[in-house]
Every structure is written in C-alpha cells, then in structure tokens.
Protein backbone atom coordinates (compact mmCIF):
# COMPACT_ATOMS: atom_id res chain seq x y z
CA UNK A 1 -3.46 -2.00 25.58
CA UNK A 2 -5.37 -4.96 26.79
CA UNK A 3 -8.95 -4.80 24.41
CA UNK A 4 -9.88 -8.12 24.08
CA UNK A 5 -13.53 -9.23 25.77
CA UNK A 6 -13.39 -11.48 29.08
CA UNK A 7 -14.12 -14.93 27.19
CA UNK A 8 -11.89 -14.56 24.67
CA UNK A 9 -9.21 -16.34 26.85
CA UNK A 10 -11.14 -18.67 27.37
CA UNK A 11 -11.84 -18.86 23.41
CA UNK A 12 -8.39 -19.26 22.56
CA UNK A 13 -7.72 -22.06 24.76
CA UNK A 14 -10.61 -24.14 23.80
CA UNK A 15 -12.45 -24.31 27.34
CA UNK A 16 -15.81 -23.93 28.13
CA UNK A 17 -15.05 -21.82 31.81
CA UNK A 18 -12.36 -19.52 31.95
CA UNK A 19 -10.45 -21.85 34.80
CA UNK A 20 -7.05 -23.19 34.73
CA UNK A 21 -6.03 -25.52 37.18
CA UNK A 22 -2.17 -24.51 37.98
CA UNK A 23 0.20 -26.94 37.07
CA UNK A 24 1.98 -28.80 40.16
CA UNK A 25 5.90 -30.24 39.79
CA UNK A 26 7.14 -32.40 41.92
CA UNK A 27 4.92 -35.08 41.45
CA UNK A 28 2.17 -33.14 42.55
CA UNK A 29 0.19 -33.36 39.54
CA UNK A 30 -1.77 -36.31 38.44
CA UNK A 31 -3.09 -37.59 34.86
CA UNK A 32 -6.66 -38.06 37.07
CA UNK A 33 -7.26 -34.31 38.05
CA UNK A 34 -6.03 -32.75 34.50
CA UNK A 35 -8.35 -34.55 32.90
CA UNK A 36 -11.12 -33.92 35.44
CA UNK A 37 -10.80 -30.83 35.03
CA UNK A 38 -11.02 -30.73 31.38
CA UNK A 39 -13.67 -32.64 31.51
CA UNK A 40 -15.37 -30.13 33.54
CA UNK A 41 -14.46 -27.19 31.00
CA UNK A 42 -11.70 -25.90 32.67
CA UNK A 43 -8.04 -26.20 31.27
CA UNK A 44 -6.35 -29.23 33.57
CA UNK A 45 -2.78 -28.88 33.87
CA UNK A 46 0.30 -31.43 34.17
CA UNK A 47 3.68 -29.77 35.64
CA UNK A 48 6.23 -31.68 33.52
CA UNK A 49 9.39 -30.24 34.42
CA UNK A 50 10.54 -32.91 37.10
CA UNK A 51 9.67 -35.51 34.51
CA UNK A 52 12.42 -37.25 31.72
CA UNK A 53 12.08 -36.39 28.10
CA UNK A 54 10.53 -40.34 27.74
CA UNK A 55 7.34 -39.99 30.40
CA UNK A 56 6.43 -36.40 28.77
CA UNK A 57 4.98 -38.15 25.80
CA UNK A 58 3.48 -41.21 28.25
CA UNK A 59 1.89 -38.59 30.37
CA UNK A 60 0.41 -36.35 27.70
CA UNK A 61 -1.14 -39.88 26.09
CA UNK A 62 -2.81 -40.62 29.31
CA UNK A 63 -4.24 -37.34 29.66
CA UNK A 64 -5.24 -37.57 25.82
CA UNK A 65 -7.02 -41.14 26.72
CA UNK A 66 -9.06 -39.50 29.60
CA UNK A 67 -10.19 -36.78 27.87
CA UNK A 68 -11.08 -35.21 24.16
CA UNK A 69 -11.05 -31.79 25.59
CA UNK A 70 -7.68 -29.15 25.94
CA UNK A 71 -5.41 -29.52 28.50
CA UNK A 72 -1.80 -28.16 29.44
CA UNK A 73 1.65 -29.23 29.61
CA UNK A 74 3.86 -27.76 32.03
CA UNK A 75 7.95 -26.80 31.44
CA UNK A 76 10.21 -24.59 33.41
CA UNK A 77 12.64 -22.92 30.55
CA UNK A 78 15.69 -22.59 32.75
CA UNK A 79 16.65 -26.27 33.65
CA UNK A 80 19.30 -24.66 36.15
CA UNK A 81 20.81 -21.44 38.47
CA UNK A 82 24.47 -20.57 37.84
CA UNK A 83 26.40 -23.35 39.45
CA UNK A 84 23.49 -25.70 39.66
CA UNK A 85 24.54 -27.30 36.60
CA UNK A 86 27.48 -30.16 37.86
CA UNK A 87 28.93 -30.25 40.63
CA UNK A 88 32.56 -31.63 41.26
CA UNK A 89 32.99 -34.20 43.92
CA UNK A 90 34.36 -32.35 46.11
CA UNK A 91 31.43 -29.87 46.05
CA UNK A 92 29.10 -32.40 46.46
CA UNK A 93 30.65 -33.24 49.23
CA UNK A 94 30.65 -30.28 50.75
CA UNK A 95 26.97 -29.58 49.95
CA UNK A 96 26.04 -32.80 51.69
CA UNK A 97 27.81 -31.90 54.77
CA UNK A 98 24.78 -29.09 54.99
CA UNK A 99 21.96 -32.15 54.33
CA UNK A 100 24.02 -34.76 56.30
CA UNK A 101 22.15 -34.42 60.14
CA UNK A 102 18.61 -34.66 58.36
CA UNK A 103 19.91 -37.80 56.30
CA UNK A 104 20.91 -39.46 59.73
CA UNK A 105 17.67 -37.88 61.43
CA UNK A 106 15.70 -40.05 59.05
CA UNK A 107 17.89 -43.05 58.74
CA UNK A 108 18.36 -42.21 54.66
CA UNK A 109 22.35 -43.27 53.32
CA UNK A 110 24.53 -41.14 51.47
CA UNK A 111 23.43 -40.72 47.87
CA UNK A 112 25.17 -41.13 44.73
CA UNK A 113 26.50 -38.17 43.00
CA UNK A 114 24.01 -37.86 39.72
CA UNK A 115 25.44 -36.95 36.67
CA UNK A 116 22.90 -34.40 36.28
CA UNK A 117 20.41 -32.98 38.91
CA UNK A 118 17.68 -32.10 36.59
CA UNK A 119 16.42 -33.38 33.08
CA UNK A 120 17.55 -31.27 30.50
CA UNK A 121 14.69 -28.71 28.80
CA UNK A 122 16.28 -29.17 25.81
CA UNK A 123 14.96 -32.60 25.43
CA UNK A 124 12.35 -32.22 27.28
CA UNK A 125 10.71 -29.50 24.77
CA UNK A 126 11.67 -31.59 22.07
CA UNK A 127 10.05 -34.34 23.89
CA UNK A 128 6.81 -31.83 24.21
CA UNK A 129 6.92 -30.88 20.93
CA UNK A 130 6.37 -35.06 19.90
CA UNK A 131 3.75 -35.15 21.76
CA UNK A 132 1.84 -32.41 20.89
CA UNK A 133 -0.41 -31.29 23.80
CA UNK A 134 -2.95 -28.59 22.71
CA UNK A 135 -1.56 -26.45 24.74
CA UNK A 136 2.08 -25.59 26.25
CA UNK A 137 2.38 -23.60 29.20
CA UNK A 138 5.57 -22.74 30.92
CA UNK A 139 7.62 -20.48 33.22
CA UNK A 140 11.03 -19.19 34.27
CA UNK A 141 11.51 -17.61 31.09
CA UNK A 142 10.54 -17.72 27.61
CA UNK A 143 11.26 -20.49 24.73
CA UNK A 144 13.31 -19.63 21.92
CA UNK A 145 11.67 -18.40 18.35
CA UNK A 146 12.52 -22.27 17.07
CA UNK A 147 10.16 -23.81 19.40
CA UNK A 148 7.45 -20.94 19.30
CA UNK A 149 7.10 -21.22 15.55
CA UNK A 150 7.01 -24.80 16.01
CA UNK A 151 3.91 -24.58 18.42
CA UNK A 152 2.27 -22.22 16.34
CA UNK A 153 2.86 -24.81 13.41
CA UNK A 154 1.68 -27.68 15.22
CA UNK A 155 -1.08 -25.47 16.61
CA UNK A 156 -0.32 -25.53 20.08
CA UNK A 157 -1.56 -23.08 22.11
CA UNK A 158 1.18 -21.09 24.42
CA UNK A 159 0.90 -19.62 27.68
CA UNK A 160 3.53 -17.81 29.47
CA UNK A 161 4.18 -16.56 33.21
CA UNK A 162 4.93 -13.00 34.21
CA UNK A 163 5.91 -11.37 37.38
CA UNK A 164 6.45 -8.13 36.52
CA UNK A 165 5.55 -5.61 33.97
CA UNK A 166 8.83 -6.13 31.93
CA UNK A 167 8.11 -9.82 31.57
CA UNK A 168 4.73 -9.53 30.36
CA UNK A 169 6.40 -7.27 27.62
CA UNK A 170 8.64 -9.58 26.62
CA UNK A 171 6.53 -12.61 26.40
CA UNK A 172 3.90 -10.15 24.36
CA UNK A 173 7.07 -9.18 22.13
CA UNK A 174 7.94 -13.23 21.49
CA UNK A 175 4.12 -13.55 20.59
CA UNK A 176 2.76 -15.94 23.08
CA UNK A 177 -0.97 -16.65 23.10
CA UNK A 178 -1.35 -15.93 26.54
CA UNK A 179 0.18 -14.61 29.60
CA UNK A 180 -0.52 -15.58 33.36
CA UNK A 181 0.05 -12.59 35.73
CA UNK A 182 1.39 -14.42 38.60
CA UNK A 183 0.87 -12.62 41.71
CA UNK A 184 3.24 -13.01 45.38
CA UNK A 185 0.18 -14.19 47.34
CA UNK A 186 0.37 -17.51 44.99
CA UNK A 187 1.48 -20.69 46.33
CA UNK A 188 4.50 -22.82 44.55
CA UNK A 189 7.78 -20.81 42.76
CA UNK A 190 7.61 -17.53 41.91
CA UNK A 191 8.32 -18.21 38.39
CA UNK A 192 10.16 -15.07 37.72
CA UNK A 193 12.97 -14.39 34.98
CA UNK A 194 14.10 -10.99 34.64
CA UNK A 195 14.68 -9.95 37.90
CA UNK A 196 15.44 -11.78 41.53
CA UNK A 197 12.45 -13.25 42.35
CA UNK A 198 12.45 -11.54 45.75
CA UNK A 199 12.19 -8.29 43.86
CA UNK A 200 9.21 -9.27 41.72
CA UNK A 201 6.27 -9.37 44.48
CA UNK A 202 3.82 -7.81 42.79
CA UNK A 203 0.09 -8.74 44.55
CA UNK A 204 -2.41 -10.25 41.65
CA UNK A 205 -4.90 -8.25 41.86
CA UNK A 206 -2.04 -4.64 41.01
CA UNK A 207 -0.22 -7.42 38.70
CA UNK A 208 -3.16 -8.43 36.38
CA UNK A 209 -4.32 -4.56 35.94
CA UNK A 210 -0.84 -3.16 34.94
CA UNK A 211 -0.22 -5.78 32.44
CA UNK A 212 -4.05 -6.27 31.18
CA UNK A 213 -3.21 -2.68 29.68
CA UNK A 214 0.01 -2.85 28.04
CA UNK A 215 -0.18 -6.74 26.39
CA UNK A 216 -1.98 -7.51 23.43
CA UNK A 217 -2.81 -11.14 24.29
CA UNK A 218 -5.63 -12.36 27.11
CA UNK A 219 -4.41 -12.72 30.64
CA UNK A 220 -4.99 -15.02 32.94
CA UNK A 221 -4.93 -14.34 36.68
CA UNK A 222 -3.03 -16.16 39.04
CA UNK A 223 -2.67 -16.14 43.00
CA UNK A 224 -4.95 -15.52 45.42
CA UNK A 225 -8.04 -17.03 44.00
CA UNK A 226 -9.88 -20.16 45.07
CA UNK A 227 -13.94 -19.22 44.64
CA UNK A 228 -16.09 -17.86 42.54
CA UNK A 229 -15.77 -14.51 44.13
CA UNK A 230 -12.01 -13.97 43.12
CA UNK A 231 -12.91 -15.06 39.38
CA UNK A 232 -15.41 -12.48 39.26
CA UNK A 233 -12.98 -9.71 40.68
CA UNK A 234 -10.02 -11.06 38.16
CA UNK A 235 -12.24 -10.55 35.38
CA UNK A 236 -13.14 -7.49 36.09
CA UNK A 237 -10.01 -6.46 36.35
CA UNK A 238 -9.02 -7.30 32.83
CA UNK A 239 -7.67 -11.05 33.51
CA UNK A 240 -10.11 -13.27 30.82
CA UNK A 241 -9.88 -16.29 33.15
CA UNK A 242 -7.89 -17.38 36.50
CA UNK A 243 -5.80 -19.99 37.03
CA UNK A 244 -5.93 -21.82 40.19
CA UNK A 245 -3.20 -23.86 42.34
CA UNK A 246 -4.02 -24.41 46.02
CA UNK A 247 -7.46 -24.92 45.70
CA UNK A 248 -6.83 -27.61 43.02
CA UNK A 249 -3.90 -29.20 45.30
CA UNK A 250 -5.89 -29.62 48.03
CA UNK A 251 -8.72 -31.73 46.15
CA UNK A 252 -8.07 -35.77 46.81
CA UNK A 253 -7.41 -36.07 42.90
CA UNK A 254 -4.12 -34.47 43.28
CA UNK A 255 -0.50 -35.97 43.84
CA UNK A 256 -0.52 -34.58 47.71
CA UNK A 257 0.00 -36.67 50.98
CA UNK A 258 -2.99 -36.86 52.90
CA UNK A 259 -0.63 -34.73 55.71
CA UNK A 260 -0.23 -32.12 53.25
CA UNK A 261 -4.37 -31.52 53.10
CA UNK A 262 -4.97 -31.59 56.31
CA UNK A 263 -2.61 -28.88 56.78
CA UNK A 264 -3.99 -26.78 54.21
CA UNK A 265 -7.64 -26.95 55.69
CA UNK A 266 -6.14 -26.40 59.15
CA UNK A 267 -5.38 -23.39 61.25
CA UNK A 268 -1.41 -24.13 59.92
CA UNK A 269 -2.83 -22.55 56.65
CA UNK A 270 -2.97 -19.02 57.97
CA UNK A 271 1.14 -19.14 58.00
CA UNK A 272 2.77 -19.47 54.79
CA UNK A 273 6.55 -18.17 53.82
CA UNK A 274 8.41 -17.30 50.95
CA UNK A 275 11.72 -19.89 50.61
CA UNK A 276 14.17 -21.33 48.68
CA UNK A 277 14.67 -24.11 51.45
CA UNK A 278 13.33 -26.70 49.01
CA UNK A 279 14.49 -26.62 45.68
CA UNK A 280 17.12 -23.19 45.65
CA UNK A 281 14.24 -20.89 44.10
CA UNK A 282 11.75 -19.16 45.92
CA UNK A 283 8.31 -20.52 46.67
CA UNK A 284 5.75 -19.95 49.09
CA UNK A 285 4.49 -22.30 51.15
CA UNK A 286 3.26 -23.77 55.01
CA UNK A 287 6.00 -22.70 57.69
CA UNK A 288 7.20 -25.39 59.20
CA UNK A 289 10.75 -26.91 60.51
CA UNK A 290 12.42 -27.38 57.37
CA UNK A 291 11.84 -23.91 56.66
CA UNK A 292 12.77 -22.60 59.77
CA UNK A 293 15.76 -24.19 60.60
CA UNK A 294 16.63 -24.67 56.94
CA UNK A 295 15.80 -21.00 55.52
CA UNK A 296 17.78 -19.61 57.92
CA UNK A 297 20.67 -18.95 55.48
CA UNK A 298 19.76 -18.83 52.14
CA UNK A 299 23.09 -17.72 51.41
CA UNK A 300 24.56 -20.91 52.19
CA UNK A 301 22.43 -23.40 50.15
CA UNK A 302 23.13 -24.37 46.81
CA UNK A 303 21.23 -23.55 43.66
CA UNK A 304 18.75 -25.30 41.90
CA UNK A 305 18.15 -27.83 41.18
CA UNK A 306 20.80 -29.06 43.45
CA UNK A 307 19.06 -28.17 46.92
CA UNK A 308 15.89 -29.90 45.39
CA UNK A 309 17.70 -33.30 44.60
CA UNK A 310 18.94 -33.34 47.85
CA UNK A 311 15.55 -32.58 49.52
CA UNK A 312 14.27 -34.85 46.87
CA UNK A 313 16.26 -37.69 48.67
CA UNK A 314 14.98 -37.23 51.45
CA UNK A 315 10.66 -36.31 50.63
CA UNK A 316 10.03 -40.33 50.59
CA UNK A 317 11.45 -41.25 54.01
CA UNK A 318 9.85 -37.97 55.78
CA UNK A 319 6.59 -38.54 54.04
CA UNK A 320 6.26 -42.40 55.35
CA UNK A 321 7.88 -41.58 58.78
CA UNK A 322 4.87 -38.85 58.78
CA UNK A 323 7.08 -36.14 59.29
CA UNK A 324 5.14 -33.31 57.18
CA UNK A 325 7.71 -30.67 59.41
CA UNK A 326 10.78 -32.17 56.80
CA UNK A 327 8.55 -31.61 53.56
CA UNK A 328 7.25 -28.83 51.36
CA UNK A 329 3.75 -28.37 51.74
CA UNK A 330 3.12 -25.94 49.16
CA UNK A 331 0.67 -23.17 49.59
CA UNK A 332 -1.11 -19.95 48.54
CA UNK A 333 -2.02 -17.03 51.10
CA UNK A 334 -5.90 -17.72 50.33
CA UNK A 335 -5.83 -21.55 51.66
CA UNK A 336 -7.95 -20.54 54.64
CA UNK A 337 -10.99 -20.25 52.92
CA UNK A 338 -10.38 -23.56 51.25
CA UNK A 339 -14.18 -25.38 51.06
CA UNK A 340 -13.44 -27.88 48.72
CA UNK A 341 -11.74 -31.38 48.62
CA UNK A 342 -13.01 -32.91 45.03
CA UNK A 343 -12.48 -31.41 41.66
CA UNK A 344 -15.61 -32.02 40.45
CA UNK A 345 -17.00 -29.81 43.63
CA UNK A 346 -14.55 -27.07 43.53
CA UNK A 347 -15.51 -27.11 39.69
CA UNK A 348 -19.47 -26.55 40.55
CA UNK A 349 -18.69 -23.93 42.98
CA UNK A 350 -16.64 -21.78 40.57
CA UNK A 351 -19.25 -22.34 37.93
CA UNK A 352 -22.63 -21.52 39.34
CA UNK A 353 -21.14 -19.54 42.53
C-alpha cells in the first residue's frame, strides 16, 4: 500500500510543484516549454521517441542550457506492433494503395520505401543513457533490468506509465521511482502494455486510487486535469502530483499549429475519439475527417509505426494547405475548460489557484 505523503513525489523528482507537463511526440514538444516549465517548478517534459539516437543527446543539451532545474526525457519501450517492423515491397505497396487517394488529394508523390519506419529504442536508450537527463520517463512497457540499474547508477530518476492495475504492479516489481496512472479521459496514446489498449480504459480519477494502494512508489495522476481544482482532487486521492498534456499543448510554447489551438479552445473540443487512424495505436483526440473516414476500419490499417509514417508523409502538406480535417489534433476530454494559452500563466493558475 501506497503510504508515502503528497510531496514526496514531488521530492523525488526534484520540483518545487508537484506538476508534470506530459511529454508530446511527434514534434509536439519543444526545448522552449520544457524548460519553462522547469523553470517554473514543475517537471517539463520532451517526448523523444520520434527523434534519432543523434538529436536525443542535442535535445537534452538544449534543455540543460535553458535550465539548471529537472526535467524529463520521453521513450516509448516498444519501437514496433507485430508486423510493423519491415515491410516487403510488395506490402508496402499494398499498404499505400489504402493512403494513395489522400496522397493525390493533397498533391504529395509516392514515397520511398524506408528501411525502417521508426528509430530503434535500442539506440535510442543508449543514446538517453549518454546524455543523462535527470530524469527518464517512458511508456508502452517497461525497460529491461540493464538499463534500470544503469539509471539508478547514473542517478536518473524513472517514471513509468500504467493503465491498469497489473501494470502498475509490474513497474512497482522492476523498481521504478514513479508511476503515472494514466487515465482514458487523457489525450495522446493510451500507453498501455499488458493488455489491448481498448481494454485498459480505466477513468483517472478510479485509476490513481486502485493503484495509490497497492504500489510502493509515488503516483502521479494523469488525464483529465488542466486547473488547480483537478490537482487538488488527484492529491487527495493518493496521486503526489499530476501530470498534464492538453493544457500544456495548447499554450503557444508548444510544437502545435496555430489550427490545432484554435480547435482546442473551440466548441470542436467537446468531441474527442479514441483511434488508431494516426499512428496504428490508440489515442484520443479531436474528431474530425481523417478519423472518420479513416477509423472506419481499424482492421484494415497497418501497425505501428507504419500507419504513422505514412500519415507522417502526409502532416506537412495538410498542415500548410490548412487542412486541420487530414491531421491529428490531439486531445484530452477536459479541453473545454481550457483558460490558458502561455506556460508561464497556466503555471500561476495551478500554483496559487
């Protein structure tokens, strides 16, 4: 069971306020709002996984130049969903016969066939590990004893993701620092491991309370929070600090097309979806065409990370032709009572609200 006092999360990360901006992939995240909101005393966050083993070290430096105070670096675990790995011409063919009428609706050629569709977590951690950010957060699974004695060596913090009971246990069992109890109303992938994401939609607020009392680390709350009023009722709960995504997104220091925002502070926000139209794992976002039209049959899109270099191929083209109905817009159920559009004032409002 779950004894540890509130701030003690807070404690072992090094942060003044128990707030953890969620970390955004898909070059969503930017070097300017982790370190804002370290500066602050929060715990600023980088999603790393879309980046190559080379510009994880770059990255973490320019974070470290901004700021003297803790921040996070983002992995996903699993690099790739059975198949997702290569592909053999032929199959790519085949998969860009689905992707083929959006390529000609935006004018975009044929690409290439990569030889691999994602960088490689292998060298990515290793890559992570070089660097040495204080802390090391990640999801869709857990890292193998090698690299968690090598954080705890290095003194790197580690912070984990759980969906479920059962992977709260385990990450407790491989002795990470901290776990996040990511609820379904969250926006972004459902970083789940253990079971089918669709089967793990536990809401936050159930979530943090079932694994506060059967974990022996701090948790952190995650989903459904974006004021002071949802810290307070995470912490009393049991979480020792929340970590927050869509509020963070929507602030003009994040990696986000102006389209994008405006959606988010718009009546649009009241309609998000669960999909896997995007990347091949689920993730909740805005409804819009793509996911319509797209979603329709999951069953017949490929896994990740192929579906998200293929969408990836196209995100440029729909983003300058303005067409924000052809791109994720990423989003948690609470985006509706979104007040904020600068770190520095969503920062003040979760403080001294």
């Amino acid at each position: 069971m779950n004894n540890h006092p509130v701030s003690e999360a807070a404690a072992r990360l090094g942060i003044e306020h128990p707030i953890v901006q969620g970390p955004f992939g898909g070059g969503l995240s930017t070097v300017e709002l982790a370190a804002a909101v370290s500066r602050l005393g929060g715990l600023g966050s980088y999603g790393a996984h879309g980046l190559a083993p080379e510009r994880i070290g770059e990255v973490t430096a320019a974070i470290r130049h901004r700021t003297d105070a803790p921040f996070a670096m983002n992995l996903w675990i699993s690099d790739h969903d059975p198949g997702g790995l290569a592909l053999s011409p032929e199959a790519f063919d085949r998969v860009y016969a689905l992707f083929e009428p959006w390529f000609r609706e935006l004018g975009v050629d044929k690409p290439e066939m990569p030889e691999r569709y994602h960088a490689e977590y292998a060298a990515q951690i290793d890559a992570l590990l070089e660097a040495r950010p204080p802390v090391f957060s990640f999801v869709f699974g857990i890292p193998d004893r090698r690299v968690l004695e090598e954080c705890r060596r290095l003194g790197i913090v580690t912070v984990g993701a759980a969906t479920s009971i059962a992977e709260a246990e385990a990450l407790d069992a491989a002795r990470v620092d901290l776990i996040v109890a990511t609820g379904a109303e969250a926006g972004g992938h459902r970083p789940s491991f253990l079971q089918r994401a669709e089967d793990s939609l536990i809401g936050t607020f159930v979530l943090v309370q079932l694994v506060a009392d059967r974990v022996s680390v701090p948790v952190i709350a995650a989903g459904g929070i974006a004021d002071a009023r949802g810290l307070r009722a995470a912490r009393a709960l049991g979480a020792g600090a929340a970590q927050i995504g869509t509020a963070f997104l929507a602030c003009e220091e994040s990696g986000t097309h102006e389209a994008h925002r405006q959606r988010l502070f718009g009546p649009d926000a009241r309609q998000t979806t669960l999909t896997r139209s995007f990347t091949g794992r689920l993730a909740r976002g805005l409804r819009n065409r793509w996911t319509e039209q797209m979603g329709q049959q999951p069953e017949t899109l490929p896994p990740f990370p192929v579906q998200g270099w293929f969408v990836s191929k196209l995100r440029a083209a729909a983003i300058a032709a303005g067409r924000d109905d052809l791109v994720s817009l990423w989003s948690g159920q609470i985006a509706p009572n979104l007040r904020h559009r600068r770190a520095a004032d969503l920062m003040q409002a979760l403080i001294t609200d």
